[in-house]
N, C-alpha and C. Protein backbone atom coordinates (compact mmCIF):
# COMPACT_ATOMS: atom_id res chain seq x y z
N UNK A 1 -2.95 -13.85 23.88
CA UNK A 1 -3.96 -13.80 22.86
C UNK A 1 -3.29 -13.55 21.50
N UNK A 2 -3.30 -14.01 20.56
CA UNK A 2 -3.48 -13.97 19.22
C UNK A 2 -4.05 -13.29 18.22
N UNK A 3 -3.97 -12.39 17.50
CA UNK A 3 -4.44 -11.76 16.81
C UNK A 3 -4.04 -11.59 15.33
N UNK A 4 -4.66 -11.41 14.06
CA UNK A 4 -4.31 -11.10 13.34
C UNK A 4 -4.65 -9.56 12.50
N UNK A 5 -3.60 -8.66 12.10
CA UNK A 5 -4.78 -7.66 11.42
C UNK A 5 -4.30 -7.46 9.86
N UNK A 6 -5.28 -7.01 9.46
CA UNK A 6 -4.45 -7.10 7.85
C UNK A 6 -5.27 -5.49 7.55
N UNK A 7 -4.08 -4.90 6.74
CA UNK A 7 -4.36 -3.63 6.44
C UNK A 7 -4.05 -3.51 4.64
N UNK A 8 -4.86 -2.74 4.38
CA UNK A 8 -5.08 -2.20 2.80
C UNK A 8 -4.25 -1.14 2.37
N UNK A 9 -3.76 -1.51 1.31
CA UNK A 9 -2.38 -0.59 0.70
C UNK A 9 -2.90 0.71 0.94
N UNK A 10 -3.82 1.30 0.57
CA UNK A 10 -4.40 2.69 0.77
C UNK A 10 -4.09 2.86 1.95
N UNK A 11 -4.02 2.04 3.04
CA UNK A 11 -3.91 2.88 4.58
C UNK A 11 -2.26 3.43 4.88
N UNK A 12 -1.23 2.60 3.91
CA UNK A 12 0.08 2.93 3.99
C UNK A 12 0.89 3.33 3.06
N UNK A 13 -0.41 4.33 2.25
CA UNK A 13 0.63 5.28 1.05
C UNK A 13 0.92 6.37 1.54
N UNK A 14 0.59 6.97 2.81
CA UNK A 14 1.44 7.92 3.31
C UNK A 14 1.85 7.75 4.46
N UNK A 15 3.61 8.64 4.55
CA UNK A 15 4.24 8.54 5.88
C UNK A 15 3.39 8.25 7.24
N UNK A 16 2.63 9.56 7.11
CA UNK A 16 1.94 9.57 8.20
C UNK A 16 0.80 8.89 8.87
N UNK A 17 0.01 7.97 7.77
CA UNK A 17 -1.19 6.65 7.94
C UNK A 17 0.20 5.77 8.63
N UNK A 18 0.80 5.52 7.97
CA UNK A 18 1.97 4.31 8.09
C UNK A 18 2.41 4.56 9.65
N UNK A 19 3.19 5.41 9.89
CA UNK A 19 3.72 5.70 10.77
C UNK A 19 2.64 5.75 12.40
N UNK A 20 1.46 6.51 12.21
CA UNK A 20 -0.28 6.07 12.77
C UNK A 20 -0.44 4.60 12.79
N UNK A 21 -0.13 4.21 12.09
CA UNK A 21 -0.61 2.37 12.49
C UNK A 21 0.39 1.88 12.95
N UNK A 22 1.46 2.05 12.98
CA UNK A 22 2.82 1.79 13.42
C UNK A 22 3.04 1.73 15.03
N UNK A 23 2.58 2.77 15.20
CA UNK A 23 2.63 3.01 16.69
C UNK A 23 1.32 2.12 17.29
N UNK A 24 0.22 2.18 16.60
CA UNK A 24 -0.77 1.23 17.12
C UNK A 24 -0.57 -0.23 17.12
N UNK A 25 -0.01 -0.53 16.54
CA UNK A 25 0.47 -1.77 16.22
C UNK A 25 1.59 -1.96 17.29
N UNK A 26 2.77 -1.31 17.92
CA UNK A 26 3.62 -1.61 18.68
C UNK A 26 2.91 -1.30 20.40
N UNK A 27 1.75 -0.71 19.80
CA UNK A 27 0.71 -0.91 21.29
C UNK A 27 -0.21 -1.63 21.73
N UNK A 28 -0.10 -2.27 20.93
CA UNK A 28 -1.15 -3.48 21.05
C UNK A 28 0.13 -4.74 21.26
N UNK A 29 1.47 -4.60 20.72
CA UNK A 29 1.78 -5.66 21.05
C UNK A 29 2.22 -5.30 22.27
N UNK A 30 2.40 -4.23 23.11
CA UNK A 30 3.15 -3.95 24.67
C UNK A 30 2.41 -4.68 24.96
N UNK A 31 0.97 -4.63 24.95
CA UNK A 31 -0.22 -4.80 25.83
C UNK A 31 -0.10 -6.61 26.13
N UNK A 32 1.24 -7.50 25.19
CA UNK A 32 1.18 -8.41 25.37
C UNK A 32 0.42 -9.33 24.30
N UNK A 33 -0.21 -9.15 23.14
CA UNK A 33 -0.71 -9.57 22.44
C UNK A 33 -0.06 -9.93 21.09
N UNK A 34 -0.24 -11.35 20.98
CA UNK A 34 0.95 -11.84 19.62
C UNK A 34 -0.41 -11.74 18.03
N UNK A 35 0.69 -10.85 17.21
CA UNK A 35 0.27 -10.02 16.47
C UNK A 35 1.09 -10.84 15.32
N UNK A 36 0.27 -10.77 14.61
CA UNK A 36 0.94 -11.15 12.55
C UNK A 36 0.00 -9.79 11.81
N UNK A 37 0.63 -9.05 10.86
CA UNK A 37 0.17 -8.28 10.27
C UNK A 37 0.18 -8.65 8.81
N UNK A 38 -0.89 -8.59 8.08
CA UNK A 38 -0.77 -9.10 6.69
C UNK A 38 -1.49 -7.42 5.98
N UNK A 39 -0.80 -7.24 5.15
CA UNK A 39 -0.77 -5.82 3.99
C UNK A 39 -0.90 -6.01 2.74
N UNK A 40 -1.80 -5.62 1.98
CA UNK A 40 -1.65 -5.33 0.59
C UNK A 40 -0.94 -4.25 0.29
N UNK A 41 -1.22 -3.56 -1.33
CA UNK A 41 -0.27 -2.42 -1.37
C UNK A 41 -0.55 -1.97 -3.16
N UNK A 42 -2.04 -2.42 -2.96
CA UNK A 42 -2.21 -2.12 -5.09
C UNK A 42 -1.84 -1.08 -5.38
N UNK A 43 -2.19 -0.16 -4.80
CA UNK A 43 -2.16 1.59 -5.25
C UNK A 43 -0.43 1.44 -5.51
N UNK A 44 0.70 1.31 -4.60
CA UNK A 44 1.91 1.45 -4.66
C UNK A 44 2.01 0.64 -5.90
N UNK A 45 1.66 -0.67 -6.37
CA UNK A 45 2.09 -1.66 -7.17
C UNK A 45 1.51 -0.82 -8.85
N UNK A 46 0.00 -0.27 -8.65
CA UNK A 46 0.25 0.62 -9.88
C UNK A 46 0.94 1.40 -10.05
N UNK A 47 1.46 2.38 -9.15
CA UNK A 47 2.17 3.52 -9.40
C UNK A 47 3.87 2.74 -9.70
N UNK A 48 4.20 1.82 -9.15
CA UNK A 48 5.50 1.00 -8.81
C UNK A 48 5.73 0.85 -10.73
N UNK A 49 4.52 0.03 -10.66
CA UNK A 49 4.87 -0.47 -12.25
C UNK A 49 4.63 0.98 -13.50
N UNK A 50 3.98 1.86 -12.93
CA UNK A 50 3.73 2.70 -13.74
C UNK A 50 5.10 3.73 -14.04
N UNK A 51 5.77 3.55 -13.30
CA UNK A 51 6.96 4.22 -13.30
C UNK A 51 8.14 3.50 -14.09
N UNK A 52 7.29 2.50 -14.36
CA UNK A 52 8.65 1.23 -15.28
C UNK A 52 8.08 1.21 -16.49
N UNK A 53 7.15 2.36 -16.99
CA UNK A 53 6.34 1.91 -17.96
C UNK A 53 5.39 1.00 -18.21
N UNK A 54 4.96 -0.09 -17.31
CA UNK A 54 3.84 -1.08 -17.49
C UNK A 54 2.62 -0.28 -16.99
N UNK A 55 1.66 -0.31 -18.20
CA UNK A 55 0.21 -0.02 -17.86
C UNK A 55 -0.16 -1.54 -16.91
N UNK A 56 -1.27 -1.36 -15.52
CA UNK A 56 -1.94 -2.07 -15.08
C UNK A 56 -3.15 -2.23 -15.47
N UNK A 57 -3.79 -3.62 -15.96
CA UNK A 57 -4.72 -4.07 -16.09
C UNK A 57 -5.80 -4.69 -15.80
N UNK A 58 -6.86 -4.78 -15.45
CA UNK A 58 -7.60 -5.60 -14.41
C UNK A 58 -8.79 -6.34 -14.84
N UNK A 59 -9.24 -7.78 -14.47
CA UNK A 59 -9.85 -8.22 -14.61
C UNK A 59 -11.04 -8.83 -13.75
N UNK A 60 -12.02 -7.93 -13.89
CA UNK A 60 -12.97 -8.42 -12.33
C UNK A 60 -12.52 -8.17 -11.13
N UNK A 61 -11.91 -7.05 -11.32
CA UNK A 61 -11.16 -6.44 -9.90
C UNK A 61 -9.83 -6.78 -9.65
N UNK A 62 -9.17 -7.94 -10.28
CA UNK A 62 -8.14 -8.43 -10.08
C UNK A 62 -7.08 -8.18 -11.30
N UNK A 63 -5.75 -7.17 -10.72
CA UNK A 63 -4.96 -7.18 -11.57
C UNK A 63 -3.83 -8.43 -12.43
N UNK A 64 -4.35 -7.93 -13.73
CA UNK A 64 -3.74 -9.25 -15.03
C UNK A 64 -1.88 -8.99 -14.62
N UNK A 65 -1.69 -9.95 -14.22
CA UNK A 65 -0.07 -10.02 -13.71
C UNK A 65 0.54 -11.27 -14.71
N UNK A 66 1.64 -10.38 -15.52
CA UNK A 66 2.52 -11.81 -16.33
C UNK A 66 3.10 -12.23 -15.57
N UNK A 67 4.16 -13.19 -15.81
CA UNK A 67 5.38 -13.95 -15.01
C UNK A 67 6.34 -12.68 -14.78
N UNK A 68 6.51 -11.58 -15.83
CA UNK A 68 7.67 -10.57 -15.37
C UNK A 68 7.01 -9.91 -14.47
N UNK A 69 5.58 -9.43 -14.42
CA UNK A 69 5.38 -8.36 -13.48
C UNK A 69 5.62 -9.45 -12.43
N UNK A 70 5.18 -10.33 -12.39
CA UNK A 70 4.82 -11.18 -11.13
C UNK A 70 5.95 -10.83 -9.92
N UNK A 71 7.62 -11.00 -10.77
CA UNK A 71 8.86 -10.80 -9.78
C UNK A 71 9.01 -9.18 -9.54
N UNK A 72 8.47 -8.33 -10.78
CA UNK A 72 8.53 -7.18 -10.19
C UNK A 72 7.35 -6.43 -9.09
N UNK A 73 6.41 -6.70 -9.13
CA UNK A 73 5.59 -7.49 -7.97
C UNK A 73 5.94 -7.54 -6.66
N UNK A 74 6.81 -8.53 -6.96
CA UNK A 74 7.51 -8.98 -5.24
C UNK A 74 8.53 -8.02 -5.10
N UNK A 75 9.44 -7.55 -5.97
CA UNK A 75 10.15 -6.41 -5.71
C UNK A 75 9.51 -5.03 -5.06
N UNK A 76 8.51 -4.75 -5.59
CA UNK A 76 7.59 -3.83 -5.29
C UNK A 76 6.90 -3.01 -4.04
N UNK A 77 6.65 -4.78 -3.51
CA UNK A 77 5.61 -4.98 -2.57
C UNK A 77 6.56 -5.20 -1.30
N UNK A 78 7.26 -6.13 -1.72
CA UNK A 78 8.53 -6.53 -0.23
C UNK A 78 9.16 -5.37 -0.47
N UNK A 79 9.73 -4.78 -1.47
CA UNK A 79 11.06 -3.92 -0.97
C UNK A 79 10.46 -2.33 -0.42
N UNK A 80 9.38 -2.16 -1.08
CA UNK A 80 8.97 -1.01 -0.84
C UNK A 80 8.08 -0.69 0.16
N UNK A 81 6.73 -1.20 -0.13
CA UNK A 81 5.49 -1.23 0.92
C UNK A 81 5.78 -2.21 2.21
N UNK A 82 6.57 -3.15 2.09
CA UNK A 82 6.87 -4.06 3.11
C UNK A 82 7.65 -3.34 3.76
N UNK A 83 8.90 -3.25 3.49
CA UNK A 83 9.93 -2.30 4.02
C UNK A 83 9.80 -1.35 4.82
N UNK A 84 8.64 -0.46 4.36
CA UNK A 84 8.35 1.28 4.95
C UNK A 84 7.32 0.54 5.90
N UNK A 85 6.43 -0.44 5.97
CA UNK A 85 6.01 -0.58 6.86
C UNK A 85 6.87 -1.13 8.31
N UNK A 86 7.23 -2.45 7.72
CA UNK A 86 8.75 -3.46 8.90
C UNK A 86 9.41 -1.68 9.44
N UNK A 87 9.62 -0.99 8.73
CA UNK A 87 10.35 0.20 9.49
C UNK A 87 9.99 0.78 10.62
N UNK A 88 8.60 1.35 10.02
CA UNK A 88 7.76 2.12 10.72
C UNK A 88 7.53 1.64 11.67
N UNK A 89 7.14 0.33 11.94
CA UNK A 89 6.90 -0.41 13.18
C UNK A 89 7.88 -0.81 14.05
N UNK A 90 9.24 -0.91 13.71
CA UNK A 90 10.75 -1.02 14.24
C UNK A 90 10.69 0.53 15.03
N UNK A 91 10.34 1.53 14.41
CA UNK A 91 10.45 3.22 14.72
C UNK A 91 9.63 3.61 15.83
N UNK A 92 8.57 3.12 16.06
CA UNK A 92 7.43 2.27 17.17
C UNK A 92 7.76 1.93 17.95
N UNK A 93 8.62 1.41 17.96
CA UNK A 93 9.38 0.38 18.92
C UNK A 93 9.17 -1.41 19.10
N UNK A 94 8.65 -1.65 18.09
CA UNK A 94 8.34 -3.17 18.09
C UNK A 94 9.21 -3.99 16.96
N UNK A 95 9.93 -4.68 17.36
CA UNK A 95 10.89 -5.58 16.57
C UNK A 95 9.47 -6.54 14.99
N UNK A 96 10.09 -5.66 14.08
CA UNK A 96 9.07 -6.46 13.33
C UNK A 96 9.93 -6.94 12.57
N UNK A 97 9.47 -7.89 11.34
CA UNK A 97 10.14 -8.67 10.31
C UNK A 97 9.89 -8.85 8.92
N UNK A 98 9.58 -8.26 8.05
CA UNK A 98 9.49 -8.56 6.85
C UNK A 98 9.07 -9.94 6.10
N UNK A 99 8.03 -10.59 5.82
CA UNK A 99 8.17 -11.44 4.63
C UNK A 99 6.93 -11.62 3.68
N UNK A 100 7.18 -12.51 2.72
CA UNK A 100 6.32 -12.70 1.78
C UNK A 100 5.39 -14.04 1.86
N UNK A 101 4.56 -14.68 1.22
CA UNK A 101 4.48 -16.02 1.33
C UNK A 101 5.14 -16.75 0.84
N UNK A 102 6.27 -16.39 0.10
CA UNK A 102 7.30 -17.20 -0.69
C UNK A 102 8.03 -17.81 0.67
N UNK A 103 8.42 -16.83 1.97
CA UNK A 103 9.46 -17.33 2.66
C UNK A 103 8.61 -18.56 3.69
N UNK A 104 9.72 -19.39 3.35
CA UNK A 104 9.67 -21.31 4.00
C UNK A 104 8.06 -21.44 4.37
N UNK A 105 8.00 -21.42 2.95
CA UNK A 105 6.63 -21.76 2.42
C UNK A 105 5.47 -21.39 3.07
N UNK A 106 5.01 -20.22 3.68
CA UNK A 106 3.75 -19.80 4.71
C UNK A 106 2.54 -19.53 3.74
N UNK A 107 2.70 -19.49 2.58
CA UNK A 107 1.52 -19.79 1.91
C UNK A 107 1.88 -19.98 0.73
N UNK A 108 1.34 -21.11 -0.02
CA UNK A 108 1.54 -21.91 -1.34
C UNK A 108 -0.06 -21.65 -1.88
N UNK A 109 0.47 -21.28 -3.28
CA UNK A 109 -0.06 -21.09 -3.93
C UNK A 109 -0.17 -21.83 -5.43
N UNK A 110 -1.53 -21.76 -6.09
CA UNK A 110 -1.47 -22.45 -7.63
C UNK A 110 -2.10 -21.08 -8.27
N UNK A 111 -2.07 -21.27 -9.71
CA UNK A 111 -2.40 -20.19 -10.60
C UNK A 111 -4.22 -20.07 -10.55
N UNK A 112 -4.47 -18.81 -10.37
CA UNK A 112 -6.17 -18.90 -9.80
C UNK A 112 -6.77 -19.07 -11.76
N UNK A 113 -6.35 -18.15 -12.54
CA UNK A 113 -7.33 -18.20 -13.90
C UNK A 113 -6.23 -17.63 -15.26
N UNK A 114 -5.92 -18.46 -16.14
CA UNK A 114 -4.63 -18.30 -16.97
C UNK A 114 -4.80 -16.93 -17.87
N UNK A 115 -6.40 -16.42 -17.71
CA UNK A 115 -6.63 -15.38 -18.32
C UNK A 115 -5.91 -14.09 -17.70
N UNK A 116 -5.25 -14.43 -16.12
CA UNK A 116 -5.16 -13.34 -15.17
C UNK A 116 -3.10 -13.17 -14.81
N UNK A 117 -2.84 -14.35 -15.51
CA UNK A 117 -1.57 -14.95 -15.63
C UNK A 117 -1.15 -15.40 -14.64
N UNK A 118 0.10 -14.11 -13.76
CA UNK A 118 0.61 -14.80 -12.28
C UNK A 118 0.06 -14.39 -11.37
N UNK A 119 -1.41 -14.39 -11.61
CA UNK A 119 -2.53 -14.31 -10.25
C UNK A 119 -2.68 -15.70 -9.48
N UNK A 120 -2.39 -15.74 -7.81
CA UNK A 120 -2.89 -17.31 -7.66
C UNK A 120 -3.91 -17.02 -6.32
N UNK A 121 -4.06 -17.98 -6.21
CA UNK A 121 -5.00 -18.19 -5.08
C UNK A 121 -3.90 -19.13 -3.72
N UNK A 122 -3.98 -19.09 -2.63
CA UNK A 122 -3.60 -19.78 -1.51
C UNK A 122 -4.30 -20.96 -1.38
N UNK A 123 -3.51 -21.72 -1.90
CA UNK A 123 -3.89 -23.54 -1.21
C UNK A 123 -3.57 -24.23 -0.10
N UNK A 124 -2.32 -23.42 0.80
CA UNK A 124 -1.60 -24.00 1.46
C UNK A 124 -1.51 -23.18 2.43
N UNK A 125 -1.29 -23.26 3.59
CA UNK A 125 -0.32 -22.25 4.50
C UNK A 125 0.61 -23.22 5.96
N UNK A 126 1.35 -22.60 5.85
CA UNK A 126 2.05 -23.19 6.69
C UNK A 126 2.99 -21.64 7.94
N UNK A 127 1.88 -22.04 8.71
CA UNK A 127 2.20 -20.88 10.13
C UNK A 127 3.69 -21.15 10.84
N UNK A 128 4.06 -22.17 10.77
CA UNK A 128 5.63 -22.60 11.66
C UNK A 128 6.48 -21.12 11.75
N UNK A 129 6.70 -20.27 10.34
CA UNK A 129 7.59 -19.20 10.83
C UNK A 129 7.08 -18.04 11.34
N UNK A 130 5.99 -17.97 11.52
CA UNK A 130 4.71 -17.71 11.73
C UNK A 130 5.03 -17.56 13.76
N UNK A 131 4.60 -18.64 14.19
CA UNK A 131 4.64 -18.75 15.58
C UNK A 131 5.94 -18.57 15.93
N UNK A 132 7.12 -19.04 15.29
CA UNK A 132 8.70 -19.29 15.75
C UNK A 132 8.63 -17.43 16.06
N UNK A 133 8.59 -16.45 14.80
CA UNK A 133 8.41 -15.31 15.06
C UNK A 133 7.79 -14.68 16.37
N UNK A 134 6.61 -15.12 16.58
CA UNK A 134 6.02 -14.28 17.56
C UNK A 134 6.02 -14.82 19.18
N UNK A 135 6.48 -16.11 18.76
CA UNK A 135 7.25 -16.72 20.23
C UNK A 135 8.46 -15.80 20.65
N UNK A 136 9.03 -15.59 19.36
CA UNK A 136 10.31 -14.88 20.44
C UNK A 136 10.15 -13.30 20.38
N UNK A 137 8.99 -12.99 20.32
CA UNK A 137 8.78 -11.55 20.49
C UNK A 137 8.76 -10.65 19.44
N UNK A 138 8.46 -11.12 18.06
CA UNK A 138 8.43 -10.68 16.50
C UNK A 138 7.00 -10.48 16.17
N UNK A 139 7.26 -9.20 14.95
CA UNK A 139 6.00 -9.01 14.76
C UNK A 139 6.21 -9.24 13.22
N UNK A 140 5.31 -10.50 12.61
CA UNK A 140 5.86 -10.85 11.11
C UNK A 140 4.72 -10.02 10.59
N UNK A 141 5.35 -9.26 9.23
CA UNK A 141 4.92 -8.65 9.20
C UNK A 141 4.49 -9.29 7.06
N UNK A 142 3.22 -9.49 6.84
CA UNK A 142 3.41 -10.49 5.45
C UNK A 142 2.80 -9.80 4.35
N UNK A 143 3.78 -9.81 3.43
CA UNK A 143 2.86 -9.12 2.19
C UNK A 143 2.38 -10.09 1.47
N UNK A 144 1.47 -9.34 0.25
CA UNK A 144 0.65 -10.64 -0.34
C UNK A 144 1.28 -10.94 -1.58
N UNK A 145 2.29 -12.12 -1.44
CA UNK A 145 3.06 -12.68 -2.78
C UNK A 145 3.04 -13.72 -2.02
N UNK A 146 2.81 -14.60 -2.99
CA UNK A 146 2.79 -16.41 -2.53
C UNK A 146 3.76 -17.02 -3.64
N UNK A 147 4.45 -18.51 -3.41
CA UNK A 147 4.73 -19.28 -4.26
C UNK A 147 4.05 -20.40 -4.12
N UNK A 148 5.09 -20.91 -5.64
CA UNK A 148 4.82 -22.51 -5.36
C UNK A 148 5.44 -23.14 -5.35
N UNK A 149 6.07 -24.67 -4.85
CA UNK A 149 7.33 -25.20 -4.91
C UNK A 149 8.36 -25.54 -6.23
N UNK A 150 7.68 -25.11 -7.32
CA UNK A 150 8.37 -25.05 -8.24
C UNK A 150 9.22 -23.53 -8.58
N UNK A 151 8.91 -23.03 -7.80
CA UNK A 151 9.60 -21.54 -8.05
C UNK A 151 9.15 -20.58 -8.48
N UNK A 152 7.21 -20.33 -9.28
CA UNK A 152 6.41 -19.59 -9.45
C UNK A 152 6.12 -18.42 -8.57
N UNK A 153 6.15 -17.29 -8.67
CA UNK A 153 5.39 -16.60 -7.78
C UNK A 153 4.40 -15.45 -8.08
N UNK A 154 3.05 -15.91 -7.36
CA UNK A 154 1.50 -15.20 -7.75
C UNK A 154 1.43 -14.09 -7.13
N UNK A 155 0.82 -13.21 -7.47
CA UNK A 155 0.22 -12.00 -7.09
C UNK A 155 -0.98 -12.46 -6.45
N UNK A 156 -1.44 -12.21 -4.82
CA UNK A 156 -2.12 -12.82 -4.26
C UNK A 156 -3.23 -11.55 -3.66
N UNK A 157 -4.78 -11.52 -3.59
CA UNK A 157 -5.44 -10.71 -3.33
C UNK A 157 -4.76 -10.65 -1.38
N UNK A 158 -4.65 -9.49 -1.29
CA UNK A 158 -4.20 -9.15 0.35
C UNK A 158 -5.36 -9.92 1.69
N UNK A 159 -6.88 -9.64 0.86
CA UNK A 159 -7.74 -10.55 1.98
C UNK A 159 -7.49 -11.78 2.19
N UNK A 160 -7.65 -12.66 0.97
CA UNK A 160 -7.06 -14.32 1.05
C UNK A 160 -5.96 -14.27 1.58
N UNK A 161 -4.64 -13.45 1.46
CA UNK A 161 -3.68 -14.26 2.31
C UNK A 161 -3.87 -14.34 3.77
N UNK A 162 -4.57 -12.94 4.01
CA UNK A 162 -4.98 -12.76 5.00
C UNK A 162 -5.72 -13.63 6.34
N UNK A 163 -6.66 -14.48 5.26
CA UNK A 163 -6.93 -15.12 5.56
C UNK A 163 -6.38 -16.95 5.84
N UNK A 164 -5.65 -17.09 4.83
CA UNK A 164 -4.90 -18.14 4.83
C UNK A 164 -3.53 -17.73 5.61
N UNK A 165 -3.19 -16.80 6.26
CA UNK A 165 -2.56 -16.87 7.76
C UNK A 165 -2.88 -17.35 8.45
N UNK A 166 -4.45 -16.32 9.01
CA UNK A 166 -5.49 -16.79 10.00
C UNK A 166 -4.59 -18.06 10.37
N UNK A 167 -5.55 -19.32 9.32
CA UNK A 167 -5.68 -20.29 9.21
C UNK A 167 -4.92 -21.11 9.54
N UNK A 168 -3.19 -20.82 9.34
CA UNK A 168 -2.34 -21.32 10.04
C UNK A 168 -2.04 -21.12 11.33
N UNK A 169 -1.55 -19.42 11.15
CA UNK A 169 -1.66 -19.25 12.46
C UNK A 169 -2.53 -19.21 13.88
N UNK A 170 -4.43 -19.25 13.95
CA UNK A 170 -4.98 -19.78 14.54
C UNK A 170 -4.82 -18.18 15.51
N UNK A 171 -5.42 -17.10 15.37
CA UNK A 171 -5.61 -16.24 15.91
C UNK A 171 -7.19 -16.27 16.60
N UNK A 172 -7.61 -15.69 17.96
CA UNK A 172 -7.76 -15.33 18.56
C UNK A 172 -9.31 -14.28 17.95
N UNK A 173 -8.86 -13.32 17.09
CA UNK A 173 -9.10 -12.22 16.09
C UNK A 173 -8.26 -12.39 14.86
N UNK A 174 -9.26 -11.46 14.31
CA UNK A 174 -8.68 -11.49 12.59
C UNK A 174 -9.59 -9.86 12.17
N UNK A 175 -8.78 -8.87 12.29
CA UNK A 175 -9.28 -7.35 12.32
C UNK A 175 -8.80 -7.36 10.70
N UNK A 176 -10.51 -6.79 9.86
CA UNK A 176 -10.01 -5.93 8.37
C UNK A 176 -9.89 -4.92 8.30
């Protein structure tokens, strides 16, 4: 069975939420169940940028991202919130993996509203590293940064990618 779950940055700003889903997550995959986890991580990404000096801004709920935040962004989100999670779930005992939608293209993206800058929306997804992962016993684990084949990369709301996994990957379930 197939499943997807996607969890909200709030659930993994502390050790101990993180480390709590961690173990649930490496128990659900004993149980035999191929798992993709998709994460946001706003709270970290304000505090991330707030520590570099960038005030966060928002528009209709959606934070105004330039082209610089955009890469610091992905620094942010993969190195930090991605990371402590891929850990936590390695610490679990479940071989997990780290990536973004940038990696070999699992979700492509275009710019959603120029007022919002490197905000995009998911046009594309492509599950291939997706299944290759959880065929051989991986738990991919995806934060929400997308590109586009020109080398852009959007700040992507965590539900849509979420959903534009799904979509590739063809789960079973899809837990918010």
């Amino acid at each position: 069975m197939k499943v997807l779950v996607k969890l909200g940055g709030a659930l993994l700003d502390t050790p101990e939420m993180r480390h709590s889903l961690a173990r649930q997550i490496a128990e659900v995959r004993a149980r035999g169940v191929e798992l993709v986890v998709v994460h946001g991580g706003g709270k970290q990404m304000t505090r991330y940028l707030a520590e570099r000096g960038i005030e966060s801004r928002f528009v209709d709920g959606l934070r105004v991202t330039t082209p610089a935040d955009s890469r610091r962004r992905a620094q942010g989100i993969r190195g930090s919130v991605n990371h402590g999670l891929v850990a936590s779930v390695n610490r679990a005992g479940a071989p997990a993996v780290g990536l973004t939608g940038i990696d070999a293209f699992l979700a492509e993206a275009e710019q959603m509203d120029p007022a919002l800058g490197a905000v995009g929306r998911v046009t594309r997804s492509n599950a291939g590293l997706l299944n290759l992962l959880v065929a051989n016993g991986y738990i991919p684990v995806v934060a929400c940064v997308a590109g586009d084949r020109a080398g852009n990369i959007y700040n992507v709301n965590a539900d849509q990618m979420a959903v534009a996994c799904a979509a590739g990957f063809g789960p079973g379930s899809l837990y918010f």
